[in-house]
PDB file of N, CA and C in Angstrom:
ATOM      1  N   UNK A   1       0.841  -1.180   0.000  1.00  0.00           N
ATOM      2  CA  UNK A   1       0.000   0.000   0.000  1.00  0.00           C
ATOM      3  C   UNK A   1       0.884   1.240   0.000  1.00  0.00           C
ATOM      4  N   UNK A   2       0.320   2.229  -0.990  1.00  0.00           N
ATOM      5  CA  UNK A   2       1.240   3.540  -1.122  1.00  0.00           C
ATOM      6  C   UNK A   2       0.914   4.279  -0.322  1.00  0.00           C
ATOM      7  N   UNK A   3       2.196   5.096   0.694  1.00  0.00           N
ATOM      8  CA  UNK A   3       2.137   5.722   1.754  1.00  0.00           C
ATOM      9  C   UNK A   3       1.831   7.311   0.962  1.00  0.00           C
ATOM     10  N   UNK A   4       0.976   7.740   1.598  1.00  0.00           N
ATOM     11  CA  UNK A   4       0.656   8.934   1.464  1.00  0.00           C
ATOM     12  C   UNK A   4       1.347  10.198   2.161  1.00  0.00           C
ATOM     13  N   UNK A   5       1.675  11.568   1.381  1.00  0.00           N
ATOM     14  CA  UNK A   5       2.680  12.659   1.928  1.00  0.00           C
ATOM     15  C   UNK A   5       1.855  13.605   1.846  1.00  0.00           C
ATOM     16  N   UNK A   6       1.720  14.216   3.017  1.00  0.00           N
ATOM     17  CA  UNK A   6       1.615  15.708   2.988  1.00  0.00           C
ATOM     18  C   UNK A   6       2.490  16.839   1.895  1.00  0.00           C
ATOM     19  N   UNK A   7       1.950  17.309   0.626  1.00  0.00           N
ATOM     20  CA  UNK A   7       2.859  17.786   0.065  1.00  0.00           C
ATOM     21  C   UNK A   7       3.379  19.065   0.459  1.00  0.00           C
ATOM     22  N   UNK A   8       2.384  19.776   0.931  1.00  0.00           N
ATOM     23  CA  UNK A   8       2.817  21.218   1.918  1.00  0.00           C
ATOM     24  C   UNK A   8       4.043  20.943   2.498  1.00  0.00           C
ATOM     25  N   UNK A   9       3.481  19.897   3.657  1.00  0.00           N
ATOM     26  CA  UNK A   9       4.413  20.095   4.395  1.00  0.00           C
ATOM     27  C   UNK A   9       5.638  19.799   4.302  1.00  0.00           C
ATOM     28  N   UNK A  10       5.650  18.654   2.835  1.00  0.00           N
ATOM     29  CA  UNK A  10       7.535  17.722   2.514  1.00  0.00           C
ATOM     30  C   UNK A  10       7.969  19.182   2.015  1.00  0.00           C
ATOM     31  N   UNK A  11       6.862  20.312   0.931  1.00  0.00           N
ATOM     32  CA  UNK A  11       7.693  21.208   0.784  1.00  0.00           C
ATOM     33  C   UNK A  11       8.226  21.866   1.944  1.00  0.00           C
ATOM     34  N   UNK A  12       7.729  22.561   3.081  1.00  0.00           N
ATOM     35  CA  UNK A  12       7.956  23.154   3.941  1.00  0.00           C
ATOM     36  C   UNK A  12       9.730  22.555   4.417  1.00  0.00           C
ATOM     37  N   UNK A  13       9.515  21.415   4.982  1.00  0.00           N
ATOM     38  CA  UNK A  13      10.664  20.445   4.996  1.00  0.00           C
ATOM     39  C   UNK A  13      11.770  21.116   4.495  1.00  0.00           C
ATOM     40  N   UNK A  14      11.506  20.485   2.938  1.00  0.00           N
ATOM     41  CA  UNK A  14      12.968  20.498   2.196  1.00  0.00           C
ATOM     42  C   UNK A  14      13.733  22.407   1.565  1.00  0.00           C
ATOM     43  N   UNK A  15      12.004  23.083   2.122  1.00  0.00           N
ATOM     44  CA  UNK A  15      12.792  24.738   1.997  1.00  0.00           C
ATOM     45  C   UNK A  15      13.720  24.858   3.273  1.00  0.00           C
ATOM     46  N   UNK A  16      13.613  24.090   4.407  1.00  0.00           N
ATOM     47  CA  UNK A  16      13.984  24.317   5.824  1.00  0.00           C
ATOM     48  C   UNK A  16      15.645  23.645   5.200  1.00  0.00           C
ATOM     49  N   UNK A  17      15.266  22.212   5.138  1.00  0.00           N
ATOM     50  CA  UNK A  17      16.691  21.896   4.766  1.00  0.00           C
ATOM     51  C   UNK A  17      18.044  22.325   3.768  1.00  0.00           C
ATOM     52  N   UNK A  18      17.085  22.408   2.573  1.00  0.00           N
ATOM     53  CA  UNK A  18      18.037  23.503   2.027  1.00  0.00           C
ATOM     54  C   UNK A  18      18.221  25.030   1.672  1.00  0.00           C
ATOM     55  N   UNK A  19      17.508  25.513   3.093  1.00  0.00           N
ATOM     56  CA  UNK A  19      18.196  27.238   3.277  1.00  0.00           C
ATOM     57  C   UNK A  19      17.245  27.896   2.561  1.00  0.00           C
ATOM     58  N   UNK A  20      16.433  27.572   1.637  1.00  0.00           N
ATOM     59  CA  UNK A  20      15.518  28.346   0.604  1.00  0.00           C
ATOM     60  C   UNK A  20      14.156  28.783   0.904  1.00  0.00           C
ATOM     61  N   UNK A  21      14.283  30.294   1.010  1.00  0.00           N
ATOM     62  CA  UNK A  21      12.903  30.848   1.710  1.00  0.00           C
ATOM     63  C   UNK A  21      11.766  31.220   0.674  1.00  0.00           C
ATOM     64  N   UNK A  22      10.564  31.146   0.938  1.00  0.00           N
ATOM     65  CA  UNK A  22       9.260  30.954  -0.350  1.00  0.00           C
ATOM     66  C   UNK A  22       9.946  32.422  -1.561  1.00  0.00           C
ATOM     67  N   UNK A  23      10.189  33.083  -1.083  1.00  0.00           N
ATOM     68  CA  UNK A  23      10.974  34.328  -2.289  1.00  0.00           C
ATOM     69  C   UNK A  23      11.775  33.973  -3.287  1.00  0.00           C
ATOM     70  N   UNK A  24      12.966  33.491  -2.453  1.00  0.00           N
ATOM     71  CA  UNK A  24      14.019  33.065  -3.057  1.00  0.00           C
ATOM     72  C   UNK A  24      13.265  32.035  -4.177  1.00  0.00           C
ATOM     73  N   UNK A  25      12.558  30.851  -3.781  1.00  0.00           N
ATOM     74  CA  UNK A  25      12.113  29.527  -4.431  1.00  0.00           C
ATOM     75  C   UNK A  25      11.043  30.084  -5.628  1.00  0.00           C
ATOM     76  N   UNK A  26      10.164  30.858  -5.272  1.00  0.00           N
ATOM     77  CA  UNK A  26       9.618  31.790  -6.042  1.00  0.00           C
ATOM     78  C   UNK A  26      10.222  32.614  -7.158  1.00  0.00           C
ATOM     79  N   UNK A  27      11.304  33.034  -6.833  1.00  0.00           N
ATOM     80  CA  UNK A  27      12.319  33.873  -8.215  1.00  0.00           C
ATOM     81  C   UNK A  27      12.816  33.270  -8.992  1.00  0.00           C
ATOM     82  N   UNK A  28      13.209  31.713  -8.507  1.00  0.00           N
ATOM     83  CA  UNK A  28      13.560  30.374  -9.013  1.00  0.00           C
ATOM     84  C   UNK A  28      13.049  30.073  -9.818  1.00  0.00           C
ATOM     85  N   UNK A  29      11.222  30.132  -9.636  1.00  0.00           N
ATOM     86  CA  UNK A  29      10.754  29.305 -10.768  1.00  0.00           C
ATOM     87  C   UNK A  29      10.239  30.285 -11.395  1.00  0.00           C
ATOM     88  N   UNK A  30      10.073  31.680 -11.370  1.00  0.00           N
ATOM     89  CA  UNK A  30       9.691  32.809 -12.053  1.00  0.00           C
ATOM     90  C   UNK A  30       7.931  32.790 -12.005  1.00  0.00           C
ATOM     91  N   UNK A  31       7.471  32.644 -10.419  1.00  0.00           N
ATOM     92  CA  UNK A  31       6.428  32.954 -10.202  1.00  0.00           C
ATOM     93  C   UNK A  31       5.802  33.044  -8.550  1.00  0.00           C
ATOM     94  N   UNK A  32       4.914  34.185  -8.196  1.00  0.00           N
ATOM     95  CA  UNK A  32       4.834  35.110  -6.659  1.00  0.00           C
ATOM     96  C   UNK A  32       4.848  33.886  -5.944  1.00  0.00           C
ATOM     97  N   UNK A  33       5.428  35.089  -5.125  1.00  0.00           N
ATOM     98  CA  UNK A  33       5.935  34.033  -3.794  1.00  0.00           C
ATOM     99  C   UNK A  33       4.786  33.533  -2.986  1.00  0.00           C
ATOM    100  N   UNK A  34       3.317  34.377  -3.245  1.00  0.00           N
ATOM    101  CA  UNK A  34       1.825  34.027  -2.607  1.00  0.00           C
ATOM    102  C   UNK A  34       1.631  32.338  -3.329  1.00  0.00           C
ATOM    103  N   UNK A  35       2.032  31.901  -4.468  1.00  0.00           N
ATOM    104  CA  UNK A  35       1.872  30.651  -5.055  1.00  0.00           C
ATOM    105  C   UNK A  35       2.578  29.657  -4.098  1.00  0.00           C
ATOM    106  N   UNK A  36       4.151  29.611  -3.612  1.00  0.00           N
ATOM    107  CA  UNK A  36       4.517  28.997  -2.920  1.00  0.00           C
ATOM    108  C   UNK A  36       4.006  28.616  -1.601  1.00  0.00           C
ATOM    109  N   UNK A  37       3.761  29.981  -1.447  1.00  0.00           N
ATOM    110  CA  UNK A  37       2.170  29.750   0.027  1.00  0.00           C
ATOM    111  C   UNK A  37       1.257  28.983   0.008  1.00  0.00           C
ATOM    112  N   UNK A  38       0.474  29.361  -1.046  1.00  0.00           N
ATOM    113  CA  UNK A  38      -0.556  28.143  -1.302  1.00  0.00           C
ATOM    114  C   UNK A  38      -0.188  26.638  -1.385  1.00  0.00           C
ATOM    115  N   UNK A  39       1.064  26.388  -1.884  1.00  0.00           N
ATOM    116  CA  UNK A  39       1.936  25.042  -2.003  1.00  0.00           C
ATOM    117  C   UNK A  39       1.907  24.274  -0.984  1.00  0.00           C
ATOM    118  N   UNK A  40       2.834  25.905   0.108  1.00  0.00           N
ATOM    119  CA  UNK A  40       3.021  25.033   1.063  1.00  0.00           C
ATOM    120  C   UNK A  40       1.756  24.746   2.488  1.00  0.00           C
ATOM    121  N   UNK A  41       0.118  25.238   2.181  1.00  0.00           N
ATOM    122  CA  UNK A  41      -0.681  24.968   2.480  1.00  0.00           C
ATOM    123  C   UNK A  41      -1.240  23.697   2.265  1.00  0.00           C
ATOM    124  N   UNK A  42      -1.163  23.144   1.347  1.00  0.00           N
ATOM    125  CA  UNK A  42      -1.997  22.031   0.727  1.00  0.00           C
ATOM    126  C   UNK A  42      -1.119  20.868   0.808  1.00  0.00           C
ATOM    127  N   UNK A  43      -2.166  19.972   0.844  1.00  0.00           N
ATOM    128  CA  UNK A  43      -2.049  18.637   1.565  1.00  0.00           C
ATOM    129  C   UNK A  43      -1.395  18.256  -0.254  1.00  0.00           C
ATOM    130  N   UNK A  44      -1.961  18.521  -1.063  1.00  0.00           N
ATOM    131  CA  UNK A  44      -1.710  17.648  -2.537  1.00  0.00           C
ATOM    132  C   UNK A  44      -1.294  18.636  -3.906  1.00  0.00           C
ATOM    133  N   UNK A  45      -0.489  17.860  -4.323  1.00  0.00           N
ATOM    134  CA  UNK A  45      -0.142  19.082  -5.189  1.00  0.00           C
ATOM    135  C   UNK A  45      -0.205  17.773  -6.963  1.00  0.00           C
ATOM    136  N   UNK A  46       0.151  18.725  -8.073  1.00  0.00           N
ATOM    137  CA  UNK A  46      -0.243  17.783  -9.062  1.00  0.00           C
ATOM    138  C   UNK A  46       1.254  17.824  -9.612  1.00  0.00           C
ATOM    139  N   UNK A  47       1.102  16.594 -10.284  1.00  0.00           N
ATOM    140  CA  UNK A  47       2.762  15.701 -10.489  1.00  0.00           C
ATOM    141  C   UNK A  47       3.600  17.329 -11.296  1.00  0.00           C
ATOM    142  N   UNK A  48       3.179  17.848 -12.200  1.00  0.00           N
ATOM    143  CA  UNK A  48       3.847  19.376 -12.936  1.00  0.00           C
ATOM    144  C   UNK A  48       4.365  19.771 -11.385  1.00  0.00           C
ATOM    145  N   UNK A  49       3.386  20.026 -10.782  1.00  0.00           N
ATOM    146  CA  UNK A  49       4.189  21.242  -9.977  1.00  0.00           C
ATOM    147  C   UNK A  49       5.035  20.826  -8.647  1.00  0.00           C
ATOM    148  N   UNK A  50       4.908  19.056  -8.355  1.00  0.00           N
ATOM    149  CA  UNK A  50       6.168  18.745  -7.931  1.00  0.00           C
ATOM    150  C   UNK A  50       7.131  18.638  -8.858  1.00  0.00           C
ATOM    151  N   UNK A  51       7.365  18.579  -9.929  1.00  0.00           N
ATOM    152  CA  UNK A  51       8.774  18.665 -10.904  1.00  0.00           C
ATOM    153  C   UNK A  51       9.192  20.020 -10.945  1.00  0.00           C
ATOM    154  N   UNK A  52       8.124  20.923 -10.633  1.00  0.00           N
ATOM    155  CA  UNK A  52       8.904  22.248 -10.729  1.00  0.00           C
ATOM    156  C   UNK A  52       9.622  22.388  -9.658  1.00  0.00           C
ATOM    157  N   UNK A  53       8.695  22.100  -8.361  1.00  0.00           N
ATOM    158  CA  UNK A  53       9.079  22.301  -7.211  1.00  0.00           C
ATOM    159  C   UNK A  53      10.421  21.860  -7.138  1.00  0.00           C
ATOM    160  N   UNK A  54      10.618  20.742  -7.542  1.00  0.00           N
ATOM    161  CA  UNK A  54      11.680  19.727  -7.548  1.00  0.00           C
ATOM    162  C   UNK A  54      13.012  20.301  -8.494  1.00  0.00           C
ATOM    163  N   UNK A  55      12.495  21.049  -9.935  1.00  0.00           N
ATOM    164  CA  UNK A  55      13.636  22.117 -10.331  1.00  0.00           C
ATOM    165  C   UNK A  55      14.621  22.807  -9.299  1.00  0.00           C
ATOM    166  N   UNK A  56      13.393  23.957  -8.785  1.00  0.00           N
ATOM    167  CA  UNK A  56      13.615  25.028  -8.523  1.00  0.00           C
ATOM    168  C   UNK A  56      14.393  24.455  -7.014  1.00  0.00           C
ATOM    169  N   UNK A  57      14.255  23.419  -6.268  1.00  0.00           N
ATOM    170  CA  UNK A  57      15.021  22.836  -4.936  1.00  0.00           C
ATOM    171  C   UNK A  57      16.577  22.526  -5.529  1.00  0.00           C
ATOM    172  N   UNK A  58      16.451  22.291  -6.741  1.00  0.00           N
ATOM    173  CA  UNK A  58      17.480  21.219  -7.277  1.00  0.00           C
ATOM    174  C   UNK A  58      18.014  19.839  -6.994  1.00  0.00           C
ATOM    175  N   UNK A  59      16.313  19.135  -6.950  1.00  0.00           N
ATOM    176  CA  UNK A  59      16.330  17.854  -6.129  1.00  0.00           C
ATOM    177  C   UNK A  59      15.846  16.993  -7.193  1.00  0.00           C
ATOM    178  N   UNK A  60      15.838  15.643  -6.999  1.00  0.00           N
ATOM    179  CA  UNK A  60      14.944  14.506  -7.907  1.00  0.00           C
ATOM    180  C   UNK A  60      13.556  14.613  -7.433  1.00  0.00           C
ATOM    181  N   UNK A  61      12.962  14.046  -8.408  1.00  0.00           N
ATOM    182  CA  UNK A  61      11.181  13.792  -7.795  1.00  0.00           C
ATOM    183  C   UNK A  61      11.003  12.730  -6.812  1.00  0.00           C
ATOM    184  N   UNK A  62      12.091  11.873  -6.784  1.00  0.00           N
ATOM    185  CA  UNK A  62      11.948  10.618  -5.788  1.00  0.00           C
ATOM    186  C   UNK A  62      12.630  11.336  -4.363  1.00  0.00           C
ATOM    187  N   UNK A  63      13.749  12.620  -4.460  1.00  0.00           N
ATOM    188  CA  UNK A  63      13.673  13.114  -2.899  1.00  0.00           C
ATOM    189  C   UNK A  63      12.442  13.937  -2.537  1.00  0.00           C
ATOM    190  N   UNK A  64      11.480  14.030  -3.475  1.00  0.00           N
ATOM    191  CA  UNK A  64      10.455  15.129  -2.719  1.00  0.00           C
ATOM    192  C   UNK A  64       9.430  13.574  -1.860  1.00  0.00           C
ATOM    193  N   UNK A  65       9.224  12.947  -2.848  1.00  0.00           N
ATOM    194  CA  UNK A  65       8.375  11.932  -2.124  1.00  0.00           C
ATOM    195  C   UNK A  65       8.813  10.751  -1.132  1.00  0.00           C
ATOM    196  N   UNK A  66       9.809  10.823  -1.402  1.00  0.00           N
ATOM    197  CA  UNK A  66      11.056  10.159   0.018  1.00  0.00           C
ATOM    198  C   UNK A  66      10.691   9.085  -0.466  1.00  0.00           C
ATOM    199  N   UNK A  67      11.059   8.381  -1.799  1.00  0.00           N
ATOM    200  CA  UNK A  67      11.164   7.185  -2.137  1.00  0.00           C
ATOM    201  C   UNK A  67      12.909   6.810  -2.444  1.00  0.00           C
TER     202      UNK A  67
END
């Protein structure tokens, strides 16, 4: 059975771990930093905007979902 992630919050996480505040991550992907808010509100996000997310961290898609 597939374990389910809070996506807010893995983002919240991995801005903590690597130093990157919603602005900064926001200028990254060339869109307001109120979007990253909403991100990091929500329980689910759709597969696009973890790959962006996952750009703009400079991470794989398998470290956002901790596979």
């Amino acid at each position: 059975m597939a374990k389910l992630i809070d996506c807010g919050e893995r983002l919240r996480s991995l801005q903590n771990q690597h130093q990157i505040s919603s602005i900064m991550l926001a200028e990254r992907l060339g869109i307001t930093p109120q979007q990253i808010t909403r991100w990091r509100h929500s329980e689910n996000l759709k597969m696009h905007t973890i790959q962006q997310l996952c750009e703009g961290l400079g991470i794989k898609v398998s470290d956002f979902v901790g596979a």
